[in-house]
C-alpha atoms as a PDB file:
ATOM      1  CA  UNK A   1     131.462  12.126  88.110  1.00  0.00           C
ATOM      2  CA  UNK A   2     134.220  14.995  88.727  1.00  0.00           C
ATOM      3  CA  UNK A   3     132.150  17.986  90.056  1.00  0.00           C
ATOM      4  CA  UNK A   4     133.329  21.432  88.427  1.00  0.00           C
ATOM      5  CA  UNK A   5     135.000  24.022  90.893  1.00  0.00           C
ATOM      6  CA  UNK A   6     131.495  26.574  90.296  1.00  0.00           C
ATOM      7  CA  UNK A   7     131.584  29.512  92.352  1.00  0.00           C
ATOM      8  CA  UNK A   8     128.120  30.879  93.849  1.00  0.00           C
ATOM      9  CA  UNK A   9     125.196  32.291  91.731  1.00  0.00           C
ATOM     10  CA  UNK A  10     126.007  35.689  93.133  1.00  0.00           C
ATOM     11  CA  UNK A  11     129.712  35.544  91.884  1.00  0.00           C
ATOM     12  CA  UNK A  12     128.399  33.658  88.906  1.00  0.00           C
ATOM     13  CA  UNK A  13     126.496  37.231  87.840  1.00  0.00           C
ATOM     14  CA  UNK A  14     129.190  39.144  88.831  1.00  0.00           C
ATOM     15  CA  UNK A  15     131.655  37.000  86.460  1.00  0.00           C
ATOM     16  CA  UNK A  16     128.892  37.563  83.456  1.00  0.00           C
ATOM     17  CA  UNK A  17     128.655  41.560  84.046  1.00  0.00           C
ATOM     18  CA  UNK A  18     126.008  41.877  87.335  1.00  0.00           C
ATOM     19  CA  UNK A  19     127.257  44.890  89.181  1.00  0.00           C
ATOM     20  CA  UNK A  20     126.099  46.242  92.603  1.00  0.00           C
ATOM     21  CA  UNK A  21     122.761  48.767  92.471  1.00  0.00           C
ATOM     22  CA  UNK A  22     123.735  52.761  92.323  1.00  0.00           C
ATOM     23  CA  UNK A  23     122.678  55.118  95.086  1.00  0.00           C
ATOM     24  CA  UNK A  24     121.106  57.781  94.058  1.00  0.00           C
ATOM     25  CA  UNK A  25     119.517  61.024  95.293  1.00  0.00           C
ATOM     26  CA  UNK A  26     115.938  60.731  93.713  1.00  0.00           C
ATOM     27  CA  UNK A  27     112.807  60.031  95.785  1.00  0.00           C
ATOM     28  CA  UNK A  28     112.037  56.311  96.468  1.00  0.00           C
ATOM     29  CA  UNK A  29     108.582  56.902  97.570  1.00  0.00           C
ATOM     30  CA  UNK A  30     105.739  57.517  95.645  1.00  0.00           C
ATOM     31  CA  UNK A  31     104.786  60.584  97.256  1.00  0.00           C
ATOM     32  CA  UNK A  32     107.727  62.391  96.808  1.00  0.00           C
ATOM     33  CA  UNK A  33     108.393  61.277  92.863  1.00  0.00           C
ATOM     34  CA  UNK A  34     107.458  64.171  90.478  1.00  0.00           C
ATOM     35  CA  UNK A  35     104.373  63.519  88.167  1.00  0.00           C
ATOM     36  CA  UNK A  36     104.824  64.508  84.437  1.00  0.00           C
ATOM     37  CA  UNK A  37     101.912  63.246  82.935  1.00  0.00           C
ATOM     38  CA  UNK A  38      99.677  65.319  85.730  1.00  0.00           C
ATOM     39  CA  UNK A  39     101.116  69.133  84.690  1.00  0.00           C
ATOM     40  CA  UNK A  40      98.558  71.356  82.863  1.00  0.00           C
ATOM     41  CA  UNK A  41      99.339  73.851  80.698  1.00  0.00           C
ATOM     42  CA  UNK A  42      99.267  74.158  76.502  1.00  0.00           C
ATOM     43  CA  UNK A  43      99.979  71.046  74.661  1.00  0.00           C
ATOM     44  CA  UNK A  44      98.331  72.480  71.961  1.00  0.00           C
ATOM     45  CA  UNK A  45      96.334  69.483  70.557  1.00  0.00           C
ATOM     46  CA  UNK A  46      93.819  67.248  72.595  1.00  0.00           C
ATOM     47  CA  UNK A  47      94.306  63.811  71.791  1.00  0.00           C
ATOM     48  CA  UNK A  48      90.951  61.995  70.847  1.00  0.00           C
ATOM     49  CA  UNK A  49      92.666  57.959  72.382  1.00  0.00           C
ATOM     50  CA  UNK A  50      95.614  57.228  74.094  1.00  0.00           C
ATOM     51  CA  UNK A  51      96.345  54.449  76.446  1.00  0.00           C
ATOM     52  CA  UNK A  52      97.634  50.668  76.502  1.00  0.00           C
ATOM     53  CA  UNK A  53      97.266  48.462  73.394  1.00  0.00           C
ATOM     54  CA  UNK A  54      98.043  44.401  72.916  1.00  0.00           C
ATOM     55  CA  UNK A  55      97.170  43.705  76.726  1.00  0.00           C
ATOM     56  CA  UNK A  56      95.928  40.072  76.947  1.00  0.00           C
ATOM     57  CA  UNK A  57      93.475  38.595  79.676  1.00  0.00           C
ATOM     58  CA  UNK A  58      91.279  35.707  80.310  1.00  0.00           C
ATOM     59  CA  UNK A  59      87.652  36.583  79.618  1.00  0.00           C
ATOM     60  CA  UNK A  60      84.103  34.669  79.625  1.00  0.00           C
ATOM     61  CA  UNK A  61      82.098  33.908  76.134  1.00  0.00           C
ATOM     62  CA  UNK A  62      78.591  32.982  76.472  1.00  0.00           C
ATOM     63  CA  UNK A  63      76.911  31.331  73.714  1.00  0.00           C
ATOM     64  CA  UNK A  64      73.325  30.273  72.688  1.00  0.00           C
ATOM     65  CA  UNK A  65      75.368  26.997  70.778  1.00  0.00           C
ATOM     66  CA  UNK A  66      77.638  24.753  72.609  1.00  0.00           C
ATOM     67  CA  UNK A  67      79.543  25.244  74.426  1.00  0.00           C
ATOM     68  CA  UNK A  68      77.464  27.617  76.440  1.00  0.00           C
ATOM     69  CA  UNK A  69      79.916  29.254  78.389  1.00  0.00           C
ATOM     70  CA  UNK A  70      83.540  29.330  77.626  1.00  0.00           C
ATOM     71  CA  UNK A  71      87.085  30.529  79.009  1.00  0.00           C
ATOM     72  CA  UNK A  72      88.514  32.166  76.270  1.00  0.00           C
ATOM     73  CA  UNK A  73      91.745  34.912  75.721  1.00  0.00           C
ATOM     74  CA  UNK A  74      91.237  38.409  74.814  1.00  0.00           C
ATOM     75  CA  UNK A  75      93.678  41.005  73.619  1.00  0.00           C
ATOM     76  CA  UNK A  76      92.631  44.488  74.567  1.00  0.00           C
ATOM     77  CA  UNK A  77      93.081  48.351  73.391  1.00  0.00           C
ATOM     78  CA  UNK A  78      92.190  50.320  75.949  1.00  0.00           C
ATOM     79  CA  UNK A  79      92.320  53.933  75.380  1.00  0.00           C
ATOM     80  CA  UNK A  80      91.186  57.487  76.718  1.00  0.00           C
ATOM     81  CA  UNK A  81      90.650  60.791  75.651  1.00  0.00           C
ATOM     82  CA  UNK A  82      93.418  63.412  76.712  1.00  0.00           C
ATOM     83  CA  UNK A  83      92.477  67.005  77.270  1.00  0.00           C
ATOM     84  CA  UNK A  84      94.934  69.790  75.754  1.00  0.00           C
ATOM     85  CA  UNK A  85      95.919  70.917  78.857  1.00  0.00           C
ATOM     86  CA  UNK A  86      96.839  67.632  80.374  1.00  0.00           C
ATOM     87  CA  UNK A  87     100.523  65.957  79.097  1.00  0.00           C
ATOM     88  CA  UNK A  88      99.416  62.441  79.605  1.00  0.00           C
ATOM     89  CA  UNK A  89      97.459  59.929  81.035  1.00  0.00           C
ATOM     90  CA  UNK A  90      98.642  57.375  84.018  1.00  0.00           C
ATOM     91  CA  UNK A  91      98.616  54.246  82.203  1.00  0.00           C
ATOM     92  CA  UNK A  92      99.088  52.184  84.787  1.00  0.00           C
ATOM     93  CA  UNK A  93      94.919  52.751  85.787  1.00  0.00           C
ATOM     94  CA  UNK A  94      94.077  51.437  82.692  1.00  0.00           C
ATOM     95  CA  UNK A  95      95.177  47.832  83.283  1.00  0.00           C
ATOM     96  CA  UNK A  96      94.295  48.115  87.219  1.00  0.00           C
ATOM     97  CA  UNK A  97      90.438  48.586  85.962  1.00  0.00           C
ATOM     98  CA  UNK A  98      90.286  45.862  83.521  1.00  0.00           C
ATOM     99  CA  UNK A  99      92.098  43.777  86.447  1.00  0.00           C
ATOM    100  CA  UNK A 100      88.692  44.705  88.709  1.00  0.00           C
ATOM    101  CA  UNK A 101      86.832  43.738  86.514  1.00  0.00           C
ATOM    102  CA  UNK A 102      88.115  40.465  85.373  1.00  0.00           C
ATOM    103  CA  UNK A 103      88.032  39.475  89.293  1.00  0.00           C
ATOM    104  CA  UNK A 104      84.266  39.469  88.540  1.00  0.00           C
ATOM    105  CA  UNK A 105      84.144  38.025  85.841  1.00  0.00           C
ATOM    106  CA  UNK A 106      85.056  39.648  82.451  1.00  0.00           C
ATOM    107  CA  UNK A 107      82.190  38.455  80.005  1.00  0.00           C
ATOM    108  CA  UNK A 108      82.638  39.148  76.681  1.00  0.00           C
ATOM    109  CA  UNK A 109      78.917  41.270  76.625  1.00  0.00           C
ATOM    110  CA  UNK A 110      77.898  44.902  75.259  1.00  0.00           C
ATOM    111  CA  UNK A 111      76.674  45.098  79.503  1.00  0.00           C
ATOM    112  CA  UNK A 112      80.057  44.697  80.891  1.00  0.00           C
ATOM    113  CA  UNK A 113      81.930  46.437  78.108  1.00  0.00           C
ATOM    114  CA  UNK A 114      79.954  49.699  78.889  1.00  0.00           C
ATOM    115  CA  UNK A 115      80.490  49.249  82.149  1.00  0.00           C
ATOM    116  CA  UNK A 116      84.306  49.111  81.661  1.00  0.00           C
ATOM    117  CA  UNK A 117      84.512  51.787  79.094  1.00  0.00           C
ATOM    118  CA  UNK A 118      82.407  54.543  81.731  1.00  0.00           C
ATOM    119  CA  UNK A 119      84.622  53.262  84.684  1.00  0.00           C
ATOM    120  CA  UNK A 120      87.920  54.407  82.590  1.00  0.00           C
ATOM    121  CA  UNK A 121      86.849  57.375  82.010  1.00  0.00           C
ATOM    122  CA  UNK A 122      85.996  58.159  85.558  1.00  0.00           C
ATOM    123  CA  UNK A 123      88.963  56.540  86.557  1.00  0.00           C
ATOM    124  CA  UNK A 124      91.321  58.566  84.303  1.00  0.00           C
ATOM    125  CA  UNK A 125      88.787  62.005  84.872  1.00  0.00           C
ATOM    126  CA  UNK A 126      88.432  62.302  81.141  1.00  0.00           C
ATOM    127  CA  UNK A 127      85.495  62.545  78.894  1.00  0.00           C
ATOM    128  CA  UNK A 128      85.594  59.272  76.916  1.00  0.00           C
ATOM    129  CA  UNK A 129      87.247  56.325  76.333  1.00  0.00           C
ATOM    130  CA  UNK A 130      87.390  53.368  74.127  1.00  0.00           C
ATOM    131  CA  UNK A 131      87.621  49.575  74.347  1.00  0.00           C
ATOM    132  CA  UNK A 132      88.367  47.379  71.800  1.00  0.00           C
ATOM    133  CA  UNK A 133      88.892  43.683  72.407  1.00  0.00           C
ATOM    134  CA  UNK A 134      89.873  40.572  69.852  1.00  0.00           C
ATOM    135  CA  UNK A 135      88.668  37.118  70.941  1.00  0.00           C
ATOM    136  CA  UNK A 136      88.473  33.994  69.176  1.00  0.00           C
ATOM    137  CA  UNK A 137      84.432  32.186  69.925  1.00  0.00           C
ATOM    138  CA  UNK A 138      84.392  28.429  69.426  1.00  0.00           C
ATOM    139  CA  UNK A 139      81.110  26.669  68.945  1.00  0.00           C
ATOM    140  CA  UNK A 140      80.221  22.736  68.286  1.00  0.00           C
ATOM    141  CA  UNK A 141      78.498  21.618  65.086  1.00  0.00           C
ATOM    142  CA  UNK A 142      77.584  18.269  63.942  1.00  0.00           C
ATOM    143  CA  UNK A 143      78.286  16.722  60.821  1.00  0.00           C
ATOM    144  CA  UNK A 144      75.192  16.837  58.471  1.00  0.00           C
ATOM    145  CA  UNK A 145      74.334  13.167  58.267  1.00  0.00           C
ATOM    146  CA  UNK A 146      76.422  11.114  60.738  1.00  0.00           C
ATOM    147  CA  UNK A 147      75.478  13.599  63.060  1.00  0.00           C
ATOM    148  CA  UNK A 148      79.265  13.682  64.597  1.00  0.00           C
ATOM    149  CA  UNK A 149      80.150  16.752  66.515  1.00  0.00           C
ATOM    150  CA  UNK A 150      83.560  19.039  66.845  1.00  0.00           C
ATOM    151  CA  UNK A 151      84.318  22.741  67.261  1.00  0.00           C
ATOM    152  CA  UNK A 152      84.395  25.486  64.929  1.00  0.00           C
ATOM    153  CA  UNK A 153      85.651  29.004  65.827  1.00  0.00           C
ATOM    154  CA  UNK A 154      85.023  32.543  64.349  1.00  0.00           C
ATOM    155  CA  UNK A 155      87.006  35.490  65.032  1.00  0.00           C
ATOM    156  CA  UNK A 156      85.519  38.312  66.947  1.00  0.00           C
ATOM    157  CA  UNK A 157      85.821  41.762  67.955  1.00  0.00           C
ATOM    158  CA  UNK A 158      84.089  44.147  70.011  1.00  0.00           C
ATOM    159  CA  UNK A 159      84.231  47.734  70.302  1.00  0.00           C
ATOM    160  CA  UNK A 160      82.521  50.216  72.444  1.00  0.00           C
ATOM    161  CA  UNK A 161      83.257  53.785  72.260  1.00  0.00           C
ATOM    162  CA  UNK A 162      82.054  55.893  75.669  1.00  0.00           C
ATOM    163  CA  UNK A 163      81.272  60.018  76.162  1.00  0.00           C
ATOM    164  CA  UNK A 164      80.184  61.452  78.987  1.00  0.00           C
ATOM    165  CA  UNK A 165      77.954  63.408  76.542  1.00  0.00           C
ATOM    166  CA  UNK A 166      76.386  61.487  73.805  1.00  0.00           C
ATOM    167  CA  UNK A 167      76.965  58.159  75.567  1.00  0.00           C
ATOM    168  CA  UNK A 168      77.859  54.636  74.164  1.00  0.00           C
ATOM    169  CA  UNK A 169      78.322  53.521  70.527  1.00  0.00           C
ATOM    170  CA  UNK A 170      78.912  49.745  69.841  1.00  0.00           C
ATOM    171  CA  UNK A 171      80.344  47.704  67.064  1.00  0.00           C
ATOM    172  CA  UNK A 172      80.962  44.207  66.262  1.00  0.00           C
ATOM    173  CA  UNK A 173      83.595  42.691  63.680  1.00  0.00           C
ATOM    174  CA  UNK A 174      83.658  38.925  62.251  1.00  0.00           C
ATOM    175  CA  UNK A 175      85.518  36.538  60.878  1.00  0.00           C
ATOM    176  CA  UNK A 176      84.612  32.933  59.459  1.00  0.00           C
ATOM    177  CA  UNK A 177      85.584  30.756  57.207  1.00  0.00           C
ATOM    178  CA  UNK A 178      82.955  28.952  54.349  1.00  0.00           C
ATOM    179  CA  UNK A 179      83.009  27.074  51.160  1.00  0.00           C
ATOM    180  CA  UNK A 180      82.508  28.389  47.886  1.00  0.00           C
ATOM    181  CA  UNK A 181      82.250  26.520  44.383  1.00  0.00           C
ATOM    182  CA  UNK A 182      82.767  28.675  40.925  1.00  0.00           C
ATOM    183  CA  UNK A 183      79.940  29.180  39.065  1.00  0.00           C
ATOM    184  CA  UNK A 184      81.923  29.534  36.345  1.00  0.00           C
ATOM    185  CA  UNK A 185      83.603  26.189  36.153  1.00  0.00           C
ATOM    186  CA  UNK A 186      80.603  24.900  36.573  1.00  0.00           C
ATOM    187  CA  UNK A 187      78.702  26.010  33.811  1.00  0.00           C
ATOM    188  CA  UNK A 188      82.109  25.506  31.100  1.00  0.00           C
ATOM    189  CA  UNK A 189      83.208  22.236  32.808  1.00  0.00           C
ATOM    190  CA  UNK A 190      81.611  18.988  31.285  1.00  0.00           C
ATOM    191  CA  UNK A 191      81.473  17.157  35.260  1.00  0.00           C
ATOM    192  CA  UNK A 192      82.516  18.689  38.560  1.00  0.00           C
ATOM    193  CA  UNK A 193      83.836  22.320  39.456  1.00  0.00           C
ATOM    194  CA  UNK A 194      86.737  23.619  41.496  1.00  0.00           C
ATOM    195  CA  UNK A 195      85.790  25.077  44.900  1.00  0.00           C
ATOM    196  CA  UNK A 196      87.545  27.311  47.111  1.00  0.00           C
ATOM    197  CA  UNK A 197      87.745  27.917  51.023  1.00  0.00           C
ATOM    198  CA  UNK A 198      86.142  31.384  51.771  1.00  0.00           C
ATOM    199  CA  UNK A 199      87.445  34.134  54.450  1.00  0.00           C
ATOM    200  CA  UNK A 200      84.444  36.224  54.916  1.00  0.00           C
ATOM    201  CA  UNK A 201      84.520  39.479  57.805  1.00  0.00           C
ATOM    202  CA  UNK A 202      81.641  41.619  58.213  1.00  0.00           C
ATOM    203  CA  UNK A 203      81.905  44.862  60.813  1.00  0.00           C
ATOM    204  CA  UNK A 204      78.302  45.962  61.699  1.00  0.00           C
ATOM    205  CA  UNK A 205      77.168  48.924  63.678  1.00  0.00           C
ATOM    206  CA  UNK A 206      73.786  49.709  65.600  1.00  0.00           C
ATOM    207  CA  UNK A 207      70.846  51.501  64.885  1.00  0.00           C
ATOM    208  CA  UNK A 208      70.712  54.501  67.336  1.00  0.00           C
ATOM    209  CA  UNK A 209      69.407  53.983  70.943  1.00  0.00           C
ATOM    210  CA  UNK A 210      69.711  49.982  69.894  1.00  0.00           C
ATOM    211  CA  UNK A 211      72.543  47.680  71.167  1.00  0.00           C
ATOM    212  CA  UNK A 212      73.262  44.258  69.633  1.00  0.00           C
ATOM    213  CA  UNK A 213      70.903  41.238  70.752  1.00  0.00           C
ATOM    214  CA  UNK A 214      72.715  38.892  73.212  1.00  0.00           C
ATOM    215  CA  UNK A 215      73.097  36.276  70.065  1.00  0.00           C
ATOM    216  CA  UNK A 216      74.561  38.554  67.761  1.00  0.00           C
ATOM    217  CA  UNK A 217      77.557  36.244  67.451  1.00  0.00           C
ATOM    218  CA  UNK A 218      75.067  33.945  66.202  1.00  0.00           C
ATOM    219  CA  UNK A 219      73.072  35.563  63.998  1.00  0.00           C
ATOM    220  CA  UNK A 220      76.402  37.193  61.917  1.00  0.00           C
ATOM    221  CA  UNK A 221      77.492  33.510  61.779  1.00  0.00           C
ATOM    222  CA  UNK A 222      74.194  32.266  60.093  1.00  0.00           C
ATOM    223  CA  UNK A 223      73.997  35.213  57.738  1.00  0.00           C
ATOM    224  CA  UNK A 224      77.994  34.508  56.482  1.00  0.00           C
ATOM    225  CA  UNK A 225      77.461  30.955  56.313  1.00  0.00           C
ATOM    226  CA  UNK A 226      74.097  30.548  55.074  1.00  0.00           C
ATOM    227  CA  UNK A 227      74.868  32.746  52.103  1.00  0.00           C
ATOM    228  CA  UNK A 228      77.705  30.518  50.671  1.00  0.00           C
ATOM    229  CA  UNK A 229      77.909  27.214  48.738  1.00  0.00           C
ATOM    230  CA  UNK A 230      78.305  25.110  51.759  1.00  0.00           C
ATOM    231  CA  UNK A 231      79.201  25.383  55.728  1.00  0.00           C
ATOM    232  CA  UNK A 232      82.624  23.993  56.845  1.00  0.00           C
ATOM    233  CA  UNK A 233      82.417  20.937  59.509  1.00  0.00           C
ATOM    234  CA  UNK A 234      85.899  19.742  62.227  1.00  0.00           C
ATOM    235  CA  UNK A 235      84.588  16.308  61.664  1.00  0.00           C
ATOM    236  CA  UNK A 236      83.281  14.796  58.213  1.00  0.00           C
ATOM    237  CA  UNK A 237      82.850  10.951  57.104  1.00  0.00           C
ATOM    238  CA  UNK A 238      82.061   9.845  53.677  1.00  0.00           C
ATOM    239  CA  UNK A 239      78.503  10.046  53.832  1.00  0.00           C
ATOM    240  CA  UNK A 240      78.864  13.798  55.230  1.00  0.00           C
ATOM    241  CA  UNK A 241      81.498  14.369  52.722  1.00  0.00           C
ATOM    242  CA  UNK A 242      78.747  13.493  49.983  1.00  0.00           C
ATOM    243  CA  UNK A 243      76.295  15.848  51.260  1.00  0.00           C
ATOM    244  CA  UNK A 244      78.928  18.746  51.589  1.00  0.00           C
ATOM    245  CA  UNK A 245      79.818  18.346  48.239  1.00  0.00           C
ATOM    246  CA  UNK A 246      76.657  18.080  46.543  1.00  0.00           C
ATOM    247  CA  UNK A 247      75.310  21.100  48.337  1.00  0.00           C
ATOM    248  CA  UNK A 248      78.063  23.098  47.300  1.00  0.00           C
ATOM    249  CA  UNK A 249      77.334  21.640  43.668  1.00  0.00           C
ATOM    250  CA  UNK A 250      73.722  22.962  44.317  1.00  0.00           C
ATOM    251  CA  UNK A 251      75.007  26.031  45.263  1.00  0.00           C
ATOM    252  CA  UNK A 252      77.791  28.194  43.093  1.00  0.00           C
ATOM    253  CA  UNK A 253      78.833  31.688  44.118  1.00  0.00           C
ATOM    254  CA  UNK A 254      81.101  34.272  42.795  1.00  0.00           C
ATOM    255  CA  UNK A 255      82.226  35.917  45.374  1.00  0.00           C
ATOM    256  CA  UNK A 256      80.542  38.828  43.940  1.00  0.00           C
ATOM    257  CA  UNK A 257      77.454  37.017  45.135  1.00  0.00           C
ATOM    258  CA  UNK A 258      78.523  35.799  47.998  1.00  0.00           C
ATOM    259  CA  UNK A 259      79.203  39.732  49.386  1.00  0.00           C
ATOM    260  CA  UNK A 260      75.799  40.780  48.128  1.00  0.00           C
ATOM    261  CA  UNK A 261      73.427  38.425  49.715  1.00  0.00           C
ATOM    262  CA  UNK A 262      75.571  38.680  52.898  1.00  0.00           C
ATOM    263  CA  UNK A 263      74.521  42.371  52.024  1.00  0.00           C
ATOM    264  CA  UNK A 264      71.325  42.034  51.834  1.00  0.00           C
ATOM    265  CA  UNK A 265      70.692  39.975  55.016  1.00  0.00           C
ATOM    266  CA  UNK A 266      72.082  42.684  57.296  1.00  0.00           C
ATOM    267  CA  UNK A 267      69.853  45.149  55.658  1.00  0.00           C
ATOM    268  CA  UNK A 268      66.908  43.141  56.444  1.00  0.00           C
ATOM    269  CA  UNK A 269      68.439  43.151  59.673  1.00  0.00           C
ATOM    270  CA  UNK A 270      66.369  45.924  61.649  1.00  0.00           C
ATOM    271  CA  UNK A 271      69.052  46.222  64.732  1.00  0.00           C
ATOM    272  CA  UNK A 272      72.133  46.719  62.214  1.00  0.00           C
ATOM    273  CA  UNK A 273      72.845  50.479  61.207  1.00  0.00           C
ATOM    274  CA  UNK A 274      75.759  50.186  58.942  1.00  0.00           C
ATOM    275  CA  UNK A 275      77.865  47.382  57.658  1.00  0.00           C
ATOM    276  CA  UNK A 276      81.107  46.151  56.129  1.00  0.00           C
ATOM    277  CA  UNK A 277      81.449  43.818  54.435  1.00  0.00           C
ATOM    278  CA  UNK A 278      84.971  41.671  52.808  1.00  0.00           C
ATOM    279  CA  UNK A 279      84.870  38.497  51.364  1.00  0.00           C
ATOM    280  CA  UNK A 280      87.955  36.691  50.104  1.00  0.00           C
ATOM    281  CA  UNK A 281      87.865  33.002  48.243  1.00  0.00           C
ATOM    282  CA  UNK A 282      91.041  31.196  48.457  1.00  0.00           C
ATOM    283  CA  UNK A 283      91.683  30.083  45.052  1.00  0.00           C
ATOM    284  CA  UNK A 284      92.130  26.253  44.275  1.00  0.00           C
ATOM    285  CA  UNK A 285      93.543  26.983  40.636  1.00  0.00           C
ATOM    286  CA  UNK A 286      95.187  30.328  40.736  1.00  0.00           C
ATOM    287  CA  UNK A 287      97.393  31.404  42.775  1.00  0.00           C
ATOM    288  CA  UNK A 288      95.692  34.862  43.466  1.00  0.00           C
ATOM    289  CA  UNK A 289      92.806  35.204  45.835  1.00  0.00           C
ATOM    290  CA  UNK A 290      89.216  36.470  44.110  1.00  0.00           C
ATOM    291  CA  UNK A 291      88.187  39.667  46.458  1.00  0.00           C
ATOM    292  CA  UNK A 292      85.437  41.982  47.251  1.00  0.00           C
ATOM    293  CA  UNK A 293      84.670  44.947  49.680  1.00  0.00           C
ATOM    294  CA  UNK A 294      81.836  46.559  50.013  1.00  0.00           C
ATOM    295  CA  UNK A 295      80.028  49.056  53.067  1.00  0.00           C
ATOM    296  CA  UNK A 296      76.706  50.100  53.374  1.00  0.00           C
ATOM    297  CA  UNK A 297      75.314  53.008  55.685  1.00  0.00           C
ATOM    298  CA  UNK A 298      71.369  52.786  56.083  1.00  0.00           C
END
C-alpha cells in the first residue's frame, strides 16, 4: 500500500485554520485578574436563586427493596441567593462543593442534602441556597405467581431549600408508571375492557419541623400503585399474565379515581403537609390521553 505524502499534525492544524496563540497584556495569574462578580454597589434587585443548572454526577440510592444500595446518575440545580449589592456569584464554588461531597459519598438522603445546601451558602457567604436533584431509583419485583424477579424504576426528585434564618424546607417529586382498566368499557362492553398504561407524579411537602422518613421512596410508590387497577411487572409469564389481568378486571378506575384515592392516602399520611398530585392514562383507543391535576394544602 502507497503511503500518502501527510505532513505533521501540527502543520495538519495549521492547513485546516490553527493559528499561533496571541500575546496579550492582561494578567495571567489569578491574583492579578479583576473580579466582576465580587463589586458591591446598587444592582437594584436581589436575586432570590442563581447558580449552575443541568450538572450531572454519580450519586448513592439506598433502598429498603432490592437492590439496597445503588450507583445511580443525578442531574443537579444548584443555586444561591444573591444580595442587591453583590453583581454575581462565583460559580465555579458551586460545582467544587458538590465535588467534596461526592468524594464522600453523595447519598441521595434529606441528611446529606441539608448538609450540601448549608455548606453553599457558607461557601458562597449568602443567606440561602437551593438544591434540586433528578434521579432515576430502580427496585426488583417479582412476578405475582411465578415468583420471577426484574427491575422497575420510578423517577425521583429531591429538593431542599436552605436559610440561614428559618432553616430547611424539603420536598419530594415522583414518577411511576401503573395500569388502569376503564370502568366504562367495562360496564357497556358485553366481555373484556380496554386498559391503559398510567403516568402518575405526585410532589409532596412536609409537615413543619418533620422531614421525610428514610423510605419515603417507598411509601409514595405503594400509595401510586396500590391505588390503580393493577401494578406493572419487567418479567411476566402466562400464569402472571392471568393474574395481572384479572386484577385489573377486578379493579376499574377513571382516572378521576385513580387521583382521588392517591389523594386521600397522602392525607392520611401524618408526615405529608401538602401534595400534588397528576395522573395521566395513556389511551389504548383514542388517541388523546385522559388527565387530571389536582393539589391539596392541609
Amino acid at each position: 500500500m502507497n503511503k500518502l505524502p501527510l505532513p505533521s499534525k501540527i502543520e495538519r492544524h495549521r492547513y485546516f485554520g490553527s493559528v499561533d496563540p496571541i500575546i496579550g497584556d492582561k494578567p495571567t495569574s489569578k491574583e492579578n485578574m479583576k473580579d466582576l462578580q465580587n463589586k458591591e454597589q446598587d444592582y437594584f434587585f436581589k436575586i432570590e436563586q442563581v447558580g449552575v443548572k443541568n450538572l450531572t454526577y454519580p450519586v448513592l440510592v439506598s433502598s429498603t427493596l432490592a437492590p439496597f444500595e445503588q450507583n445511580s446518575v443525578g442531574n443537579f440545580t444548584l443555586t444561591t441567593g444573591l444580595v442587591r449589592e453583590q453583581k454575581g456569584i462565583n460559580m465555579s464554588r458551586l460545582p467544587e462543593v458538590l465535588h467534596e461531597f461526592y468524594q464522600e459519598g453523595l447519598r441521595m438522603d434529606f441528611s446529606t442534602l441539608k448538609d450540601l445546601t448549608k455548606r453553599l451558602a457558607e461557601k458562597m457567604k449568602q443567606e440561602s441556597s437551593t438544591i434540586h436533584v433528578v434521579f432515576p431509583w430502580f427496585f426488583e419485583r417479582k412476578s405475582p405467581v411465578m415468583q420471577l424477579s426484574g427491575l422497575m424504576k420510578a423517577d425521583v426528585e429531591l429538593e431542599v431549600h436552605y436559610d440561614a434564618d428559618e432553616g430547611w424546607t424539603e420536598k419530594v417529586k415522583m414518577t411511576a408508571l401503573t395500569t388502569t382498566l376503564c370502568p366504562c368499557s367495562k360496564e357497556i362492553s358485553e366481555y373484556s375492557a380496554h386498559n391503559q398504561r398510567g403516568v402518575v407524579t405526585v410532589e409532596v411537602t412536609t409537615a413543619p419541623g418533620e422531614t421525610f422518613p428514610h423510605n419515603f421512596k417507598e411509601i409514595l410508590l405503594d400509595i401510586m400503585e396500590s391505588n390503580a387497577s393493577a401494578r406493572l411487572h419487567p418479567v411476566l409469564k402466562r400464569p402472571d399474565e392471568k393474574k395481572v389481568t384479572e386484577q385489573a378486571y377486578e379493579n376499574p378506575r377513571f382516572v378521576e379515581d385513580l387521583i382521588r384515592l392517591i389523594a386521600t392516602d397522602l392525607y392520611l399520611t401524618d408526615w405529608v403537609k401538602s401534595f400534588k398530585i397528576e395522573c395521566r392514562n395513556e389511551e389504548s383507543i383514542h388517541q388523546h390521553d385522559a388527565y387530571a391535576k389536582m393539589e391539596f394544602q392541609k
